[in-house]
PDB file of N, CA and C in Angstrom:
ATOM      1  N   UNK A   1      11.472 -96.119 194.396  1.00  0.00           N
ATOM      2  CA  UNK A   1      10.848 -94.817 194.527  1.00  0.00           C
ATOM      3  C   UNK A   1      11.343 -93.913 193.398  1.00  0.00           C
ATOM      4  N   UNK A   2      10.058 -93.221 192.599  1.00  0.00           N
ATOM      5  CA  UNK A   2      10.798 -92.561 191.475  1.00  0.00           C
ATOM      6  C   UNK A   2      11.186 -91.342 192.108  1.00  0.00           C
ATOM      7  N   UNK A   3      11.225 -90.081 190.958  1.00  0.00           N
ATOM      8  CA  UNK A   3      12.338 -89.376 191.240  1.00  0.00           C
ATOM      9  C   UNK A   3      11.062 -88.113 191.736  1.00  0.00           C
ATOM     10  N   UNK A   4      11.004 -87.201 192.690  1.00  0.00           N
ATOM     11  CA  UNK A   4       9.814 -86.410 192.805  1.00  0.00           C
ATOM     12  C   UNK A   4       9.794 -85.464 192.179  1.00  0.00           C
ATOM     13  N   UNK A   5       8.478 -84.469 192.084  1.00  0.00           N
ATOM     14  CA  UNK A   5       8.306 -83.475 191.303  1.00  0.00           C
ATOM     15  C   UNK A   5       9.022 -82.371 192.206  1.00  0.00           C
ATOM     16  N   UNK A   6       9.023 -82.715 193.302  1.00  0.00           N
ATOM     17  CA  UNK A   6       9.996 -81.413 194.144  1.00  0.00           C
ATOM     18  C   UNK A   6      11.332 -81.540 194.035  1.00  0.00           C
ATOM     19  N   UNK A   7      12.172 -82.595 194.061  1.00  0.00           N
ATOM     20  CA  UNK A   7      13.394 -82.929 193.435  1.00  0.00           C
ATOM     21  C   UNK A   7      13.492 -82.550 191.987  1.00  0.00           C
ATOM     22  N   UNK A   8      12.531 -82.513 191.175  1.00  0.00           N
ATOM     23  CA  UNK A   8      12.957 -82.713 189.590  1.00  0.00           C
ATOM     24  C   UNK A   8      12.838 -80.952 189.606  1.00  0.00           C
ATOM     25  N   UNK A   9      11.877 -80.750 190.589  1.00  0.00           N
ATOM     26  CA  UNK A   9      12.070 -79.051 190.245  1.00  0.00           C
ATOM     27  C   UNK A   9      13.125 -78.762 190.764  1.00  0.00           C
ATOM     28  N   UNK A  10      13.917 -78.691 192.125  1.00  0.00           N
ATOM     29  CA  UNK A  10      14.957 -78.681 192.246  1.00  0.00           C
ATOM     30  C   UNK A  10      16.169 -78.848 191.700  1.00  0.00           C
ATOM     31  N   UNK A  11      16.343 -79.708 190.996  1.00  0.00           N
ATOM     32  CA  UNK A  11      17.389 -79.676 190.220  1.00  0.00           C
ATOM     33  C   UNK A  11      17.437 -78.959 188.631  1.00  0.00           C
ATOM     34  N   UNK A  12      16.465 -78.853 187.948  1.00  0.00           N
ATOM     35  CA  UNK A  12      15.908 -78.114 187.129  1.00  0.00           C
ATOM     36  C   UNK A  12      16.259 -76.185 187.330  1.00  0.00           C
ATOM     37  N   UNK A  13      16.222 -75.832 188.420  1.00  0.00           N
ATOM     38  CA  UNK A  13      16.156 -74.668 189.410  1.00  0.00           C
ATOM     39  C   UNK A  13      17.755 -74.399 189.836  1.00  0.00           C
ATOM     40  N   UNK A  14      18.445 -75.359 189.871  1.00  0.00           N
ATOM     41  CA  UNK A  14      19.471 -75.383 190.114  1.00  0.00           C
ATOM     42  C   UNK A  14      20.216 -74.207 189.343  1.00  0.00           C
ATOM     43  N   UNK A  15      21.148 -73.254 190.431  1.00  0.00           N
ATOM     44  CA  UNK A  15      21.740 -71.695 190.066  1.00  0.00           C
ATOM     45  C   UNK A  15      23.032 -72.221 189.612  1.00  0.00           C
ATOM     46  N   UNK A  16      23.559 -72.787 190.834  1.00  0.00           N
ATOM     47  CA  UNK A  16      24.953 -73.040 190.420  1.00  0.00           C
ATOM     48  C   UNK A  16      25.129 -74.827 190.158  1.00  0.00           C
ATOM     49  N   UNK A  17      26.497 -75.191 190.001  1.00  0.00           N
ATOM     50  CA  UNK A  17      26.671 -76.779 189.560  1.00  0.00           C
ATOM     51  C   UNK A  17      26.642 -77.046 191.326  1.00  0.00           C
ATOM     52  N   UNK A  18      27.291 -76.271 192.137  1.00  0.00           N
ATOM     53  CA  UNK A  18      27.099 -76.775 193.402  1.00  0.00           C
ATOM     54  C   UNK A  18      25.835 -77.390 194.407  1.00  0.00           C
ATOM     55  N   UNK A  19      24.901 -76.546 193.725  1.00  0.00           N
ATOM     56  CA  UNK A  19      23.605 -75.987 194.197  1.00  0.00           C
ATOM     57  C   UNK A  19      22.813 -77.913 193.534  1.00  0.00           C
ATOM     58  N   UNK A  20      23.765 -77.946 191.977  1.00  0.00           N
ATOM     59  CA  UNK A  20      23.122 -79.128 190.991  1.00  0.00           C
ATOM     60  C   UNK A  20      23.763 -80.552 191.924  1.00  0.00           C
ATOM     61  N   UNK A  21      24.775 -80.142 192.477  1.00  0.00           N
ATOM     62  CA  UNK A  21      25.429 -81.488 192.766  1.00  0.00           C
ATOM     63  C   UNK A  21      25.001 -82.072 194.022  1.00  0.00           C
ATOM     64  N   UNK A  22      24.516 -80.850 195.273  1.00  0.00           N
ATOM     65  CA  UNK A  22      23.907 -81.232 196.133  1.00  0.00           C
ATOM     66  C   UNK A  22      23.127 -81.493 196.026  1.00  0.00           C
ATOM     67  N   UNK A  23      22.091 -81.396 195.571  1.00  0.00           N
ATOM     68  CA  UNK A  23      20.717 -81.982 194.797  1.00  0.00           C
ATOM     69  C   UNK A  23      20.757 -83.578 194.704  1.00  0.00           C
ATOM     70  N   UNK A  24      21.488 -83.375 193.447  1.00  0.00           N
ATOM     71  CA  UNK A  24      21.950 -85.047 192.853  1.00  0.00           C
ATOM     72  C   UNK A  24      22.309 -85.996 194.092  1.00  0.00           C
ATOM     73  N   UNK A  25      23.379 -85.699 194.963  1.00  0.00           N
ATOM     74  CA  UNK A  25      23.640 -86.067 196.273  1.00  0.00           C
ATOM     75  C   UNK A  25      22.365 -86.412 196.876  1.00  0.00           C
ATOM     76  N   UNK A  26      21.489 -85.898 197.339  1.00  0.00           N
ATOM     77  CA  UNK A  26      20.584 -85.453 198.179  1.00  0.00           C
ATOM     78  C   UNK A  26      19.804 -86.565 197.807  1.00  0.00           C
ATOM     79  N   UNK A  27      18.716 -86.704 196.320  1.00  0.00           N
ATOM     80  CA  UNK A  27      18.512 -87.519 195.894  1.00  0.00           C
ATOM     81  C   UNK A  27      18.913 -89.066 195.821  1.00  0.00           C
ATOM     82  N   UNK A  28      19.954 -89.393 195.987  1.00  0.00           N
ATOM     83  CA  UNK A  28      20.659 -90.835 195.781  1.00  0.00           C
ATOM     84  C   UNK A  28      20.765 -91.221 197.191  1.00  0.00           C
ATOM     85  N   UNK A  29      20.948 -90.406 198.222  1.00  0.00           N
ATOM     86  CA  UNK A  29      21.143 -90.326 199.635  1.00  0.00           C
ATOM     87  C   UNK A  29      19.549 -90.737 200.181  1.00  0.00           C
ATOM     88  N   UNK A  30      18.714 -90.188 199.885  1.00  0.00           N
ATOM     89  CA  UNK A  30      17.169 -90.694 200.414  1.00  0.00           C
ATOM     90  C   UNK A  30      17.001 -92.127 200.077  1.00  0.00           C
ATOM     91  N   UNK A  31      17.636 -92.663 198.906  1.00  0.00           N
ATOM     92  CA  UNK A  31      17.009 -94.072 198.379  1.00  0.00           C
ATOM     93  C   UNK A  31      18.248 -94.673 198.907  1.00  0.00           C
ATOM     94  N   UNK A  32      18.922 -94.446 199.725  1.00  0.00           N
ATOM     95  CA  UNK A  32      20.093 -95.750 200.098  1.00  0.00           C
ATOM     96  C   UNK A  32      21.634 -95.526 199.312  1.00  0.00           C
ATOM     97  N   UNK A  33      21.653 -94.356 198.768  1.00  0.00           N
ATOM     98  CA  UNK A  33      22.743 -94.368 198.007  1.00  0.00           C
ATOM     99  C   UNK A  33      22.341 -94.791 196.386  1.00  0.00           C
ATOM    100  N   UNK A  34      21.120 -95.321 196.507  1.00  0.00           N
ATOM    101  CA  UNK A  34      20.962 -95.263 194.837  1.00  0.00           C
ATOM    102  C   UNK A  34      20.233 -93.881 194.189  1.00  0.00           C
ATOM    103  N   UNK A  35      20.154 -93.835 192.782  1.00  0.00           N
ATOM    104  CA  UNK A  35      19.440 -93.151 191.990  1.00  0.00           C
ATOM    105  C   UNK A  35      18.060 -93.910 191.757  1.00  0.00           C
ATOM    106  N   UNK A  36      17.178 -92.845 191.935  1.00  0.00           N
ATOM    107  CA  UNK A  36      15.665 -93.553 191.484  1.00  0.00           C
ATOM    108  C   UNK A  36      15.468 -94.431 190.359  1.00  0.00           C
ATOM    109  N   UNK A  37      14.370 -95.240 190.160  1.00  0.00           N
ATOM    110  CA  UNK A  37      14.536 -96.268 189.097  1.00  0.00           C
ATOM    111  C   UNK A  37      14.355 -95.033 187.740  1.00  0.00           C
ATOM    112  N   UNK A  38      13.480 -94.174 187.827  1.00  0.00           N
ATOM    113  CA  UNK A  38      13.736 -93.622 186.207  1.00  0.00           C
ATOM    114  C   UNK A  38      14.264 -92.351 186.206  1.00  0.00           C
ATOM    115  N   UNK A  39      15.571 -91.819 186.866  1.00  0.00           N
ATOM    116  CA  UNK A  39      16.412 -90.751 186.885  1.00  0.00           C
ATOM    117  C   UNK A  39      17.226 -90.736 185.075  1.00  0.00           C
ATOM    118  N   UNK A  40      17.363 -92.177 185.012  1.00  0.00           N
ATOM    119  CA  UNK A  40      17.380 -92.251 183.409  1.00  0.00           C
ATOM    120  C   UNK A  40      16.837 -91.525 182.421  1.00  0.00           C
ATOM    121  N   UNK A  41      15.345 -91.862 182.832  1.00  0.00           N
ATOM    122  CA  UNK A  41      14.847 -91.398 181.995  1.00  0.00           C
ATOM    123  C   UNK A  41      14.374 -89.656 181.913  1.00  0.00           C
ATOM    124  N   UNK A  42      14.154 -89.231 183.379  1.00  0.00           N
ATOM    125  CA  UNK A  42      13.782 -87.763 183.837  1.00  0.00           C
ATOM    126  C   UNK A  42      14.661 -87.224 183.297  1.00  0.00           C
ATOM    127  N   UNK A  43      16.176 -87.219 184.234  1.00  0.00           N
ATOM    128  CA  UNK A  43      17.094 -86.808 184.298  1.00  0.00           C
ATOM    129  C   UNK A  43      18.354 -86.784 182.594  1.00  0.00           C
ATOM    130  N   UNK A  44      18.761 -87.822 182.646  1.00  0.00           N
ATOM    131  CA  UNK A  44      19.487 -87.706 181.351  1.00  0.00           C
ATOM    132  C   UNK A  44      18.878 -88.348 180.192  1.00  0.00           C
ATOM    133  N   UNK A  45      18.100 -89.071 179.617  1.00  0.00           N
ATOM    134  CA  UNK A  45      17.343 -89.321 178.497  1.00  0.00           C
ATOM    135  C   UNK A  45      16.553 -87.706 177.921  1.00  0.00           C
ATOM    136  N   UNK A  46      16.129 -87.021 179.099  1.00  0.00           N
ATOM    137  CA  UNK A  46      14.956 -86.304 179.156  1.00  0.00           C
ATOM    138  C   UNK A  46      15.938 -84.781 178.473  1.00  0.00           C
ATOM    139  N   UNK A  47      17.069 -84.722 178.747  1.00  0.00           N
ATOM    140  CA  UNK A  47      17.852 -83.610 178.452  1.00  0.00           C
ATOM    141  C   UNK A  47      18.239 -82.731 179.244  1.00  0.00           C
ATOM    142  N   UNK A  48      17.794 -82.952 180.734  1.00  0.00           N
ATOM    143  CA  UNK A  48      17.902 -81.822 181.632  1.00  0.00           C
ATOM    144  C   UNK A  48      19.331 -82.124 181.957  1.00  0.00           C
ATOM    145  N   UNK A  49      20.196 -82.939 182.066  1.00  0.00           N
ATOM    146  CA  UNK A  49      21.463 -83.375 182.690  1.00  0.00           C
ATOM    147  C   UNK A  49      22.681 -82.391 181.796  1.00  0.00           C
ATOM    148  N   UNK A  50      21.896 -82.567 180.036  1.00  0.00           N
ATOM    149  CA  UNK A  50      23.116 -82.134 179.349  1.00  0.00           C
ATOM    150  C   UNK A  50      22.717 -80.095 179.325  1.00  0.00           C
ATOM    151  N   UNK A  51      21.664 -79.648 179.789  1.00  0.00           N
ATOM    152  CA  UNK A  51      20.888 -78.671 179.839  1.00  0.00           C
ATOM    153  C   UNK A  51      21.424 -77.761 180.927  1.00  0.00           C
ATOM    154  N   UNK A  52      22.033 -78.438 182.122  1.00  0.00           N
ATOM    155  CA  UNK A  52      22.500 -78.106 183.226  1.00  0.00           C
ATOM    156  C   UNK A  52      24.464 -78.130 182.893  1.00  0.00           C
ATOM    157  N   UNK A  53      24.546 -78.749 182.452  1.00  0.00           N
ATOM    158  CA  UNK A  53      25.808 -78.748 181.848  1.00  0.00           C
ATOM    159  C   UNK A  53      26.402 -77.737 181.231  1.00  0.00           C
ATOM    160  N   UNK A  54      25.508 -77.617 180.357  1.00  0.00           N
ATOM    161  CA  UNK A  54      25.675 -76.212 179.487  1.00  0.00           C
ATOM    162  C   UNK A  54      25.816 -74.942 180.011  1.00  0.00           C
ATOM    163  N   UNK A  55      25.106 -74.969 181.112  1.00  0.00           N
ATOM    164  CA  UNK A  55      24.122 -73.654 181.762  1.00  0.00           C
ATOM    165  C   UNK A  55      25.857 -73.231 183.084  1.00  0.00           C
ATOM    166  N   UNK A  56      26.398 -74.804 183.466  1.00  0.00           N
ATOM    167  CA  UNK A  56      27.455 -74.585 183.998  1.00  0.00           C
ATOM    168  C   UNK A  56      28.725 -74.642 183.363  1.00  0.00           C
ATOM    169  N   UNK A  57      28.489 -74.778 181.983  1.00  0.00           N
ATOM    170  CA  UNK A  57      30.119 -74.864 181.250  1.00  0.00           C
ATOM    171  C   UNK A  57      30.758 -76.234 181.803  1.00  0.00           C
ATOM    172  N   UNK A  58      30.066 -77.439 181.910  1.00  0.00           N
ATOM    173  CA  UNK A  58      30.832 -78.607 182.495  1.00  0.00           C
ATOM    174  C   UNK A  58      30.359 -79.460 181.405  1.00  0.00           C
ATOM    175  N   UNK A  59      31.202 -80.317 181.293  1.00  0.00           N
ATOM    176  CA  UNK A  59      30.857 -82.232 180.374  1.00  0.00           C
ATOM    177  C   UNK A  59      29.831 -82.569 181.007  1.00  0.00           C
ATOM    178  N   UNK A  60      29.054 -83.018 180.251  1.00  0.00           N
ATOM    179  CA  UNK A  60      27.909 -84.038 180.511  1.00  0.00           C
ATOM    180  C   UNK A  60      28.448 -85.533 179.866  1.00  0.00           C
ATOM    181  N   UNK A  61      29.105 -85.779 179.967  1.00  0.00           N
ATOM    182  CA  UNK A  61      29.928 -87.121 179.438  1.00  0.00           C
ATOM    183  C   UNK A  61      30.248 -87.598 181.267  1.00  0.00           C
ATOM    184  N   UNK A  62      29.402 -89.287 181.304  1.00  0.00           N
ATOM    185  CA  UNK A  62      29.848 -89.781 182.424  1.00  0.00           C
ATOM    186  C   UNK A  62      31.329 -90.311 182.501  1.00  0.00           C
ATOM    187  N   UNK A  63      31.994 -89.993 183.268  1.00  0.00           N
ATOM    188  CA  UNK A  63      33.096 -90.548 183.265  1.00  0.00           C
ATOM    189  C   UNK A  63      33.135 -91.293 184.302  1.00  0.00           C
ATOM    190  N   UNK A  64      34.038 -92.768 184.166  1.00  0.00           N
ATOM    191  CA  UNK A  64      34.308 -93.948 185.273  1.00  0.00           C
ATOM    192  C   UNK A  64      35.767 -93.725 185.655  1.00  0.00           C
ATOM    193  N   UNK A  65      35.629 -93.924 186.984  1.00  0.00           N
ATOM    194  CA  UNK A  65      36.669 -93.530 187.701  1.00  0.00           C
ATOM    195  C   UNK A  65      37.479 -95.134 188.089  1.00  0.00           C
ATOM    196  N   UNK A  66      37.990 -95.565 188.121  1.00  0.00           N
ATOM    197  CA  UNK A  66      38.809 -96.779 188.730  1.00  0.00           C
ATOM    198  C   UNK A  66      39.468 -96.019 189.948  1.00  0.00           C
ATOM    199  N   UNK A  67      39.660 -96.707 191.365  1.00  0.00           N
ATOM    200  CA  UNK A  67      40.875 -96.468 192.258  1.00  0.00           C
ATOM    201  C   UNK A  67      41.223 -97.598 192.940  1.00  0.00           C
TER     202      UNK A  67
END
């Protein structure tokens, strides 16, 4: 299931990073815990990921966590 136009506005719309992260959550949570097949491409190919970043003063650099 791709990613919807009410989600993509939603996160797009997004005020705060909190507001961005529940979103993101929200999204991955409907499909089983995954990300839609082209969140790739919407989401960070597309520029909105590093766009929202900016807008919150945070890295857009994924970082991997090991525990």
């Amino acid at each position: 299931m791709n990613l919807t136009e009410a989600e993509y506005a939603a996160l797009e719309s997004a005020a705060t990073l909190a507001d961005y992260a529940r979103t993101c959550d929200a999204v991955k949570a409907a499909r089983g815990g995954e990300y839609p097949d082209d969140w790739y491409t919407r989401v960070l190919a597309s520029g909105l990921a590093t766009r929202k970043a900016a807008q919150f003063n945070v890295s857009d650099k994924i970082e991997v966590r090991c525990v």
